[in-house]
C-alpha atoms as a PDB file:
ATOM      1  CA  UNK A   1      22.087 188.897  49.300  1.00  0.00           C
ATOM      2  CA  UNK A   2      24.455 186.336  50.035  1.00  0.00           C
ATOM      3  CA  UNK A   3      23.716 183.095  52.240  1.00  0.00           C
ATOM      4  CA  UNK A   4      27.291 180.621  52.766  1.00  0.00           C
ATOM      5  CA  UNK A   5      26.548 176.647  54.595  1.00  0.00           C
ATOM      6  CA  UNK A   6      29.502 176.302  56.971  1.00  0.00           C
ATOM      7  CA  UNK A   7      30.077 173.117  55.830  1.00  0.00           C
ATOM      8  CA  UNK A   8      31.249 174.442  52.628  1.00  0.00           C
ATOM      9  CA  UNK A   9      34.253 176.312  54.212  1.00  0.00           C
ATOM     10  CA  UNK A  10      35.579 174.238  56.664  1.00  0.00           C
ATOM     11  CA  UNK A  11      38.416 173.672  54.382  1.00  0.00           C
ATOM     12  CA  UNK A  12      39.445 177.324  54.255  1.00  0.00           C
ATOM     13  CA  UNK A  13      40.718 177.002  57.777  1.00  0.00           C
ATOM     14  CA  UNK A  14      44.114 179.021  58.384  1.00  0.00           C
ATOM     15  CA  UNK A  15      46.252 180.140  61.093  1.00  0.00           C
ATOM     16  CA  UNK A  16      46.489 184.164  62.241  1.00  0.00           C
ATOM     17  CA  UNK A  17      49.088 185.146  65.160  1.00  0.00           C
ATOM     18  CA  UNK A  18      47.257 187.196  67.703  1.00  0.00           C
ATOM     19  CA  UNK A  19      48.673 190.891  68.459  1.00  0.00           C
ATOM     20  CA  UNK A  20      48.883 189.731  72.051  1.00  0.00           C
ATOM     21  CA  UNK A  21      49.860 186.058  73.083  1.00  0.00           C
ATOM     22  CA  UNK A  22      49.359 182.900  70.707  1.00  0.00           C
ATOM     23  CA  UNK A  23      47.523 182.537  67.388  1.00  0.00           C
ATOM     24  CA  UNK A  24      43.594 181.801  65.846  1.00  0.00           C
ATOM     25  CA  UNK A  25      42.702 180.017  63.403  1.00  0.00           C
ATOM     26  CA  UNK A  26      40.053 181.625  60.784  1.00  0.00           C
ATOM     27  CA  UNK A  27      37.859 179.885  58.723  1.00  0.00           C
ATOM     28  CA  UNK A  28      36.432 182.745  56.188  1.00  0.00           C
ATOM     29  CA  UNK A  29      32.461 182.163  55.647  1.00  0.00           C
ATOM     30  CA  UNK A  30      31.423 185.316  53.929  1.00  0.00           C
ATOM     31  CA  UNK A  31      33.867 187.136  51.966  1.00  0.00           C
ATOM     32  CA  UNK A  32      34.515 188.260  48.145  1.00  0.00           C
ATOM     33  CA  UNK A  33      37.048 186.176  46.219  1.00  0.00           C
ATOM     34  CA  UNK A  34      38.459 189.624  45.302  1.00  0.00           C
ATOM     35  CA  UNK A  35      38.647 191.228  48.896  1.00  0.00           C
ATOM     36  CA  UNK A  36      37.242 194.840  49.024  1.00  0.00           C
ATOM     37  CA  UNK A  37      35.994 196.860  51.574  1.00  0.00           C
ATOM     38  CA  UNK A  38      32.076 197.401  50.247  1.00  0.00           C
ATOM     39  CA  UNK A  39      31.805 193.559  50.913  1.00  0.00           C
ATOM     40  CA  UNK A  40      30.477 191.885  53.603  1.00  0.00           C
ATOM     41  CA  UNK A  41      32.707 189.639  55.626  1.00  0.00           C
ATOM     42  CA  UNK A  42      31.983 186.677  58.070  1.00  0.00           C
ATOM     43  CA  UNK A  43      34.568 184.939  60.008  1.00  0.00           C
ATOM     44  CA  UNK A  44      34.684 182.067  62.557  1.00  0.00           C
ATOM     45  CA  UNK A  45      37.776 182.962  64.837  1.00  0.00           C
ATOM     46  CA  UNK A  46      38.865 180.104  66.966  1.00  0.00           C
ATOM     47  CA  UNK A  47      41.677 181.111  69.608  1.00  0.00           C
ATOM     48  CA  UNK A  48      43.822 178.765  71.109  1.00  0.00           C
ATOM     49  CA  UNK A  49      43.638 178.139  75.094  1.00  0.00           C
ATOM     50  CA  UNK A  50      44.745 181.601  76.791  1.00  0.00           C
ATOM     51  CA  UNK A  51      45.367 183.004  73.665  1.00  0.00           C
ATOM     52  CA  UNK A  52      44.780 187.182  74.224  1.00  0.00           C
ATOM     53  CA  UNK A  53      44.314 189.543  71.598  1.00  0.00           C
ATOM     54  CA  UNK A  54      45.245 193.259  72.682  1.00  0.00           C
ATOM     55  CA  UNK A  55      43.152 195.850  73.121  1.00  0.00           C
ATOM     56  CA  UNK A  56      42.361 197.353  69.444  1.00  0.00           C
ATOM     57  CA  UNK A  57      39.099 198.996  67.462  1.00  0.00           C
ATOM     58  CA  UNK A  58      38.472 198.088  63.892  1.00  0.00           C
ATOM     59  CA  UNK A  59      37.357 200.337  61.185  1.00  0.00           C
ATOM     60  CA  UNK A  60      33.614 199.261  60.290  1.00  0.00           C
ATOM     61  CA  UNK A  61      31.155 198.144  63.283  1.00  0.00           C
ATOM     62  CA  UNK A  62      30.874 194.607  63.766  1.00  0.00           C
ATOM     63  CA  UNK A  63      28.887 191.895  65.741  1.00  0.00           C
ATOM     64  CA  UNK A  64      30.985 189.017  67.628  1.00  0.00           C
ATOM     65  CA  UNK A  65      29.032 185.886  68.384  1.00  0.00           C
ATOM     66  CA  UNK A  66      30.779 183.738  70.759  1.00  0.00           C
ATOM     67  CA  UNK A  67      29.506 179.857  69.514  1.00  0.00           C
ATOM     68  CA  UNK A  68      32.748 177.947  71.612  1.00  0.00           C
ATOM     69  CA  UNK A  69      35.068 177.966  74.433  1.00  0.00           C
ATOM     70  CA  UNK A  70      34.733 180.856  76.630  1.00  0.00           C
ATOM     71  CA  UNK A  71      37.201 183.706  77.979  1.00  0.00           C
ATOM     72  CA  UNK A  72      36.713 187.351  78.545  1.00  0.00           C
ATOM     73  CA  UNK A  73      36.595 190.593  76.464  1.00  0.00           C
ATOM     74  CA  UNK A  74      37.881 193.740  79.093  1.00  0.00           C
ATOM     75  CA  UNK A  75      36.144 192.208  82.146  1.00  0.00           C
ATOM     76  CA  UNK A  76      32.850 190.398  80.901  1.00  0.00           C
ATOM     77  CA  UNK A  77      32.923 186.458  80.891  1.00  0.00           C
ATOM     78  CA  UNK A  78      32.351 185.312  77.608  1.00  0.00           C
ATOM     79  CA  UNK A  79      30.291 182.111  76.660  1.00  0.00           C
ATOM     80  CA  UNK A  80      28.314 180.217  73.961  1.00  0.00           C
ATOM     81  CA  UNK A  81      26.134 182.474  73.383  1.00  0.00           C
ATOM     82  CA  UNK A  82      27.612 186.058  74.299  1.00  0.00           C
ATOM     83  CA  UNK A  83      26.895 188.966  72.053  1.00  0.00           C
ATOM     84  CA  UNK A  84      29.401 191.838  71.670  1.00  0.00           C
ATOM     85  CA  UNK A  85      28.456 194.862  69.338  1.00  0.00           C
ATOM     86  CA  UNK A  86      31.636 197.299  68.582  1.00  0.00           C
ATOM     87  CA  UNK A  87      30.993 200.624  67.079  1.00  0.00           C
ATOM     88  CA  UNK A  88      33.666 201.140  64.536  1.00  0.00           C
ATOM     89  CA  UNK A  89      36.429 202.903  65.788  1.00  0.00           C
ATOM     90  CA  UNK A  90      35.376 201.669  69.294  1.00  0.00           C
ATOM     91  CA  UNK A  91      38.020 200.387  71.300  1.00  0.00           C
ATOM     92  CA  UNK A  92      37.426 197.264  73.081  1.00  0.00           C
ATOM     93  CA  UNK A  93      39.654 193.962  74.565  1.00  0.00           C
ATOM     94  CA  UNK A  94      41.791 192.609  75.895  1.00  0.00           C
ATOM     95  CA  UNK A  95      40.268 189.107  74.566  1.00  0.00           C
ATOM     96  CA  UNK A  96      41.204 186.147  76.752  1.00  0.00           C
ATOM     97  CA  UNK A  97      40.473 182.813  76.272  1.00  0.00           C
ATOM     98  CA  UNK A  98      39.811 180.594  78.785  1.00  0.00           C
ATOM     99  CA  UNK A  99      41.772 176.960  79.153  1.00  0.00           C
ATOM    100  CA  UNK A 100      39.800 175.657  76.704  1.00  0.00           C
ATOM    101  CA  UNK A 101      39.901 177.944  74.045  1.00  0.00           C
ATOM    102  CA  UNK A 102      37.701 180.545  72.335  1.00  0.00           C
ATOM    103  CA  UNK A 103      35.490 180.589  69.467  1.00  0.00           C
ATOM    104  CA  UNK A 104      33.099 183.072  68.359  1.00  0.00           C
ATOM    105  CA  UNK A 105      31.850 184.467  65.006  1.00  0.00           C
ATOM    106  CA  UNK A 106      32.786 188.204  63.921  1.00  0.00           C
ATOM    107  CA  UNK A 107      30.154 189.422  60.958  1.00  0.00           C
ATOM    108  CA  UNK A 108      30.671 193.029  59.567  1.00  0.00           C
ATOM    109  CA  UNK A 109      28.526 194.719  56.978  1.00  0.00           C
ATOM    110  CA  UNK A 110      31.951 195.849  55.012  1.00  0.00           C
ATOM    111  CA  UNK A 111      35.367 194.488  55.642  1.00  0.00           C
ATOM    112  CA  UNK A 112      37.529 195.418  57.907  1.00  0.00           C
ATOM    113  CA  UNK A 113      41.304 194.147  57.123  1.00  0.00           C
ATOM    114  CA  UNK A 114      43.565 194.484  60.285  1.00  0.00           C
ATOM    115  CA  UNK A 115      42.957 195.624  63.877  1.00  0.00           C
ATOM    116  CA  UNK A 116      44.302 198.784  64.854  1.00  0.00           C
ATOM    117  CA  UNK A 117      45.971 198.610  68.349  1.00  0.00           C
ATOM    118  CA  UNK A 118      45.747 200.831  70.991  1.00  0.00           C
ATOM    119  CA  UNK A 119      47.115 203.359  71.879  1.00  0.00           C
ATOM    120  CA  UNK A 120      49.651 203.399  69.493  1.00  0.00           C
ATOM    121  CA  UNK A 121      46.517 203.915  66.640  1.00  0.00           C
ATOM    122  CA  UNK A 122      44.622 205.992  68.962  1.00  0.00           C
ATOM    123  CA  UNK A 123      44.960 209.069  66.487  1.00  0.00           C
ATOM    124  CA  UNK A 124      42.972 207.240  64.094  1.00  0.00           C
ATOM    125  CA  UNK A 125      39.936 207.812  66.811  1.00  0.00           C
ATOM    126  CA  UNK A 126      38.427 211.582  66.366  1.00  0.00           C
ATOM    127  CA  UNK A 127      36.821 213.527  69.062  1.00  0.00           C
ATOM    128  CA  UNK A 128      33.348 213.831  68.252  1.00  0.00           C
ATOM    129  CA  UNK A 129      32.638 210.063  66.864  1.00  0.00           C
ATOM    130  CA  UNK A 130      30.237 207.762  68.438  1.00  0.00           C
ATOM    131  CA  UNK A 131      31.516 204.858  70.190  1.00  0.00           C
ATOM    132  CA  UNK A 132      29.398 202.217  71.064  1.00  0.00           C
ATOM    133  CA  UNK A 133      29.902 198.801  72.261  1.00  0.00           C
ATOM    134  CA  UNK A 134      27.380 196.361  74.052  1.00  0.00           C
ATOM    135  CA  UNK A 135      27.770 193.055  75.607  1.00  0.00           C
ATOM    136  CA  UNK A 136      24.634 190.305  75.755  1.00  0.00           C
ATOM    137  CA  UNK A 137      24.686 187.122  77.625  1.00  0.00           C
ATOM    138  CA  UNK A 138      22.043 184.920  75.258  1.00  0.00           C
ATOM    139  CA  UNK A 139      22.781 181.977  77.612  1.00  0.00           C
ATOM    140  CA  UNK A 140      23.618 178.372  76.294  1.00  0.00           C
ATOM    141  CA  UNK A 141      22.094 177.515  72.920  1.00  0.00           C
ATOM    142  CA  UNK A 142      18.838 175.776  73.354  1.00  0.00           C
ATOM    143  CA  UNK A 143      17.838 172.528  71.331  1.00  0.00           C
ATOM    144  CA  UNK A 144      15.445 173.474  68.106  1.00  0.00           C
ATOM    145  CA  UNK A 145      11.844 172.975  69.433  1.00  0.00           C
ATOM    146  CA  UNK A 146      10.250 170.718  67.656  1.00  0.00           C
ATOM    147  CA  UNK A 147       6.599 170.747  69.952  1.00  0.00           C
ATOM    148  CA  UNK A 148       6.406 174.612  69.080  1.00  0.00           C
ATOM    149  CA  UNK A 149       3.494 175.449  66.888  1.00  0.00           C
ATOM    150  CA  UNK A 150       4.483 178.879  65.448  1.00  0.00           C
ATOM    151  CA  UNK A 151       7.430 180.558  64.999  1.00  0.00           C
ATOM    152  CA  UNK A 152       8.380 183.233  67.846  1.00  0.00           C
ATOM    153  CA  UNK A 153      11.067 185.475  68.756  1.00  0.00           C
ATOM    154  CA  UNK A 154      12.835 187.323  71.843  1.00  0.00           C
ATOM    155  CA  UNK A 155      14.527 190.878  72.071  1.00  0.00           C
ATOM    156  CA  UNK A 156      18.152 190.537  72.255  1.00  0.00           C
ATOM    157  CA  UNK A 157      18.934 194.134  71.264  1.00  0.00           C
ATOM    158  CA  UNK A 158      15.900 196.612  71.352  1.00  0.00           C
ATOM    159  CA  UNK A 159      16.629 198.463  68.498  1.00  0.00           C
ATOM    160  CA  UNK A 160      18.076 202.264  68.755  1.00  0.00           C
ATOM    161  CA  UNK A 161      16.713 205.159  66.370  1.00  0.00           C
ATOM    162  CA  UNK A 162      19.706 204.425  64.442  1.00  0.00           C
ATOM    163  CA  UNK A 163      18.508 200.802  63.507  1.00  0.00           C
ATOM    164  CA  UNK A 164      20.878 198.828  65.534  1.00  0.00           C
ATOM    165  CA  UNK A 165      18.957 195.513  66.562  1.00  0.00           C
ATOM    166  CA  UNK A 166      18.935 191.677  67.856  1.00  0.00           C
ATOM    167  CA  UNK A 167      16.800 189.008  68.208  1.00  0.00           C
ATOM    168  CA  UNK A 168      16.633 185.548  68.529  1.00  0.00           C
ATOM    169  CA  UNK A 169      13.967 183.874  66.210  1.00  0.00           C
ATOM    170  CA  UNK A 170      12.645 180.165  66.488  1.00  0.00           C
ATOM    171  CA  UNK A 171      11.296 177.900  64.148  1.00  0.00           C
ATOM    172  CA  UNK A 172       9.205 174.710  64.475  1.00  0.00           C
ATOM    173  CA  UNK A 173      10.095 171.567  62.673  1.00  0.00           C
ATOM    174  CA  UNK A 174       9.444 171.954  58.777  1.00  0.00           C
ATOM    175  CA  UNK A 175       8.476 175.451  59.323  1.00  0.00           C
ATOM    176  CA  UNK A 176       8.361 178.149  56.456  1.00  0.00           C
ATOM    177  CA  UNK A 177       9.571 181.562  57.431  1.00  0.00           C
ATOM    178  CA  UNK A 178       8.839 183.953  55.204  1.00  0.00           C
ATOM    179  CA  UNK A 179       9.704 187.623  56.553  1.00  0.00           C
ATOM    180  CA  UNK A 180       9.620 189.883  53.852  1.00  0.00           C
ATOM    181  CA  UNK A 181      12.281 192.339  54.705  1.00  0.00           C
ATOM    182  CA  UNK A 182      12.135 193.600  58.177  1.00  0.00           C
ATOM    183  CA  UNK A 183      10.025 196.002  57.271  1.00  0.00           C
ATOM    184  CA  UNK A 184       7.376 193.752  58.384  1.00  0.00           C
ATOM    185  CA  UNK A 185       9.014 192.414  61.427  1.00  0.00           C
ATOM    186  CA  UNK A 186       7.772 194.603  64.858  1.00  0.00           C
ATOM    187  CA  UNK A 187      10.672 193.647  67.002  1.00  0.00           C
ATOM    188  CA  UNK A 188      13.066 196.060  64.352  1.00  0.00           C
ATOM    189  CA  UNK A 189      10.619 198.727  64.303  1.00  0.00           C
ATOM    190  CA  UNK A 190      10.132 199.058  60.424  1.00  0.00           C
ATOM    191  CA  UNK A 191      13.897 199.639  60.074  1.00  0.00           C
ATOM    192  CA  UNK A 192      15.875 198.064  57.429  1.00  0.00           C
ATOM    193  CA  UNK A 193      19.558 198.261  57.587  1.00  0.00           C
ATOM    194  CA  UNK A 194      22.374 195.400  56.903  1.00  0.00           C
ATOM    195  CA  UNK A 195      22.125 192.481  58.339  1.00  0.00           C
ATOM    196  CA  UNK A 196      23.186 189.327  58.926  1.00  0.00           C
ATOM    197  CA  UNK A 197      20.815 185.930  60.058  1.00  0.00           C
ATOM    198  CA  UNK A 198      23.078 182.927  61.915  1.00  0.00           C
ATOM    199  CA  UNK A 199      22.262 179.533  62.474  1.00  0.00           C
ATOM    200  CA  UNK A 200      22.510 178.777  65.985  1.00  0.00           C
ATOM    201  CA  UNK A 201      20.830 175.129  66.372  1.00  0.00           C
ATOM    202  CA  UNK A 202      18.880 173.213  63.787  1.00  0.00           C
ATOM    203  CA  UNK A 203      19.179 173.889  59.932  1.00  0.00           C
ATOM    204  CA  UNK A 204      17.346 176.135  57.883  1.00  0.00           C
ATOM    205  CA  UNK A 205      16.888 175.321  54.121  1.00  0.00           C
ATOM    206  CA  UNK A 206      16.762 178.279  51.332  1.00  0.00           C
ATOM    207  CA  UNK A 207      16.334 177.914  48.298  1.00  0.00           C
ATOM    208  CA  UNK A 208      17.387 174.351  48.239  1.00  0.00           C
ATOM    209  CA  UNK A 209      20.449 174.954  50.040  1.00  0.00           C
ATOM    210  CA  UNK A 210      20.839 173.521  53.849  1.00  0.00           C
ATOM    211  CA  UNK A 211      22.499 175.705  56.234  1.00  0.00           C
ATOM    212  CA  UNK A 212      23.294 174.161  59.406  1.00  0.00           C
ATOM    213  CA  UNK A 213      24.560 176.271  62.676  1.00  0.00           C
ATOM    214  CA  UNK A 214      26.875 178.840  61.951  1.00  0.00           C
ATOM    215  CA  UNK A 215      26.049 179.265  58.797  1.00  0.00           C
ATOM    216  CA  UNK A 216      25.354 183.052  57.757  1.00  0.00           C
ATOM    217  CA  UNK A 217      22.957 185.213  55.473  1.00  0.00           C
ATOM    218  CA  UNK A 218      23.562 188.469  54.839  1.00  0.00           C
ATOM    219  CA  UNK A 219      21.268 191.199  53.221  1.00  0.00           C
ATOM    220  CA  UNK A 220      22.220 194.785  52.454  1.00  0.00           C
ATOM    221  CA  UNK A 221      19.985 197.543  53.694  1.00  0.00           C
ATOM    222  CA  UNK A 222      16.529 197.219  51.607  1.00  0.00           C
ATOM    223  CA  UNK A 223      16.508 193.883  50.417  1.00  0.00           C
ATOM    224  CA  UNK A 224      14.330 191.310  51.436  1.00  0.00           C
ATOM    225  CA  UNK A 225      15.391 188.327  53.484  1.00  0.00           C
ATOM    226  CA  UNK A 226      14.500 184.966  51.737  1.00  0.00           C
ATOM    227  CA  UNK A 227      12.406 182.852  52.758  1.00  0.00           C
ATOM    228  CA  UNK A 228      13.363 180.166  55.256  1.00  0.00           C
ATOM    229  CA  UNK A 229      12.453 176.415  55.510  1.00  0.00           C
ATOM    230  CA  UNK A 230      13.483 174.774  59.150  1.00  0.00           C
ATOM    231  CA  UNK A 231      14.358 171.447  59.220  1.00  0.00           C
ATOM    232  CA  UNK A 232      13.327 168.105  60.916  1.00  0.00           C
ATOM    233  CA  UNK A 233      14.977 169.739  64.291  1.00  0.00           C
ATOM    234  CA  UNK A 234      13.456 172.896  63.710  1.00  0.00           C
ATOM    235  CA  UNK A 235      16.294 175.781  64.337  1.00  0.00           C
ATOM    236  CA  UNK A 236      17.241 178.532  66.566  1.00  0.00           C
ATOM    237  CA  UNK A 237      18.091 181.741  64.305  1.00  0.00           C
ATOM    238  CA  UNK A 238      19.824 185.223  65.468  1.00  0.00           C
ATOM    239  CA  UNK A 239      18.628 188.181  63.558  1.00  0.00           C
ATOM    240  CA  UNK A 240      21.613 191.405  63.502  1.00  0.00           C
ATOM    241  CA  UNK A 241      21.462 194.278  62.479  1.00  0.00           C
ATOM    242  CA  UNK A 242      23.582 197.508  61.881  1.00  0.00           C
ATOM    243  CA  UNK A 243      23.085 201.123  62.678  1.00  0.00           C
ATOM    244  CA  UNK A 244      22.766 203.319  59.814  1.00  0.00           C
ATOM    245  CA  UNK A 245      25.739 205.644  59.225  1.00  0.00           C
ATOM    246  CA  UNK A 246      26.153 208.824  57.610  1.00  0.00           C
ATOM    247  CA  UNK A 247      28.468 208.088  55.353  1.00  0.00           C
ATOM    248  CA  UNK A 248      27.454 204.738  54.281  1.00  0.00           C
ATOM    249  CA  UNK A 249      27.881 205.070  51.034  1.00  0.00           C
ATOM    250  CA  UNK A 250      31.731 205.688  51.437  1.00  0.00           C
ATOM    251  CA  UNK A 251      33.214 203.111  53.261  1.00  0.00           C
ATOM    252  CA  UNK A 252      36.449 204.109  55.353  1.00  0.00           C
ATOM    253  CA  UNK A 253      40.103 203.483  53.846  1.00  0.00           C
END
């Protein structure tokens, strides 16, 4: 289990050239401090106007959460909040940003270091593997609701027989979430792989520590989710999560 406050690594900011036009800047939010591939990894990316990032796959799946800006990715506008889900190995791009920049959020359940570029790493794709890539318009972020009486959610994702799943969760003001594992939460269908919660509005509270939007928890497959305090504003949560794969337990070099 590992929760990070965005506040905490604004500081971290750094610059990355693009493998198309321009650079990003990355601001690391969860990551090891001894980098290795069976951690979890959480990154705000932050592309300068009409930056483009060519076409490329990575080698672990990954969730993209567009919080700034806008652009495309192939053909499909991108906006606060788009969703894109890549399949590792799945090709996908180009990535464009718009005139005024892109920013979205890429969280993977292991870490991926490097894209690989197509086609020249298109030998790294065998025949046979399932690629799988999704794109979900969530619309602009709404303010926390602070009138609502109970918490409530709203499919994003519907979850596959593999596990893969979204939704967006809201909280009252001062509300106490407790979901013990999703094992108890019907829109996931009993089904407990990674996953990641983000902020999106408001600030949740766990454990005495404030996380404010884009903020991330992660939790590895089995372990229960902490409980979750909203704040004055209430918040606006998005719940990820990955397939299973078969070879989870050896992550890919």
């Amino acid at each position: 289990m590992k929760w990070t406050d965005f506040r905490k690594v604004e500081g971290r900011r750094h610059q990355v050239p693009l493998s198309g036009t321009g650079h990003t800047m990355i601001t690391p939010i969860i990551t090891a401090a001894a980098p290795r591939r069976a951690d979890p990894q959480a990154f705000l990316a932050e592309f300068m106007p009409d930056g483009i990032s060519a076409p490329h796959f990575h080698m672990e799946h990954q969730f993209q959460l567009v919080v700034a800006g806008g652009g495309t990715i192939g053909r499909k506008p991108l906006r606060p909040v788009s969703l894109h889900y890549a399949e590792r190995k799945t090709g996908y791009g180009p990535i464009t940003a718009s005139g005024e920049g892109l920013g979205y959020l890429t969280l993977r359940p292991r870490s991926a270091f490097g894209a690989m570029v197509l086609p020249e790493s298109r030998s790294l794709q065998r025949p046979g593997e399932l690629r799988r890539q999704l794109t979900v318009d969530l619309g602009p972020c709404t303010d926390a609701l602070q009138d609502e009486a109970q918490p409530h959610h709203r499919e994003v994702i519907a979850t596959t027989d593999d596990g893969l799943g979204a939704y967006a969760r809201w909280l009252p003001a001062n509300a106490l979430d407790q979901v013990d594992g999703l094992v108890d939460e019907p829109v996931l269908r009993g089904v407990t792989q990674d996953r990641y919660v983000v902020v999106l509005t408001g600030s949740v509270t766990i454990e005495g520590d404030e996380l404010v939007p884009w903020s991330c928890v992660f939790a590895a497959a089995g372990e229960r989710l902490p409980a979750m305090r909203a704040g004055a504003g209430g918040a606006q949560l998005l719940h990820l999560q990955f397939p299973a794969s078969p070879d989870d337990d050896a992550p890919l070099q």
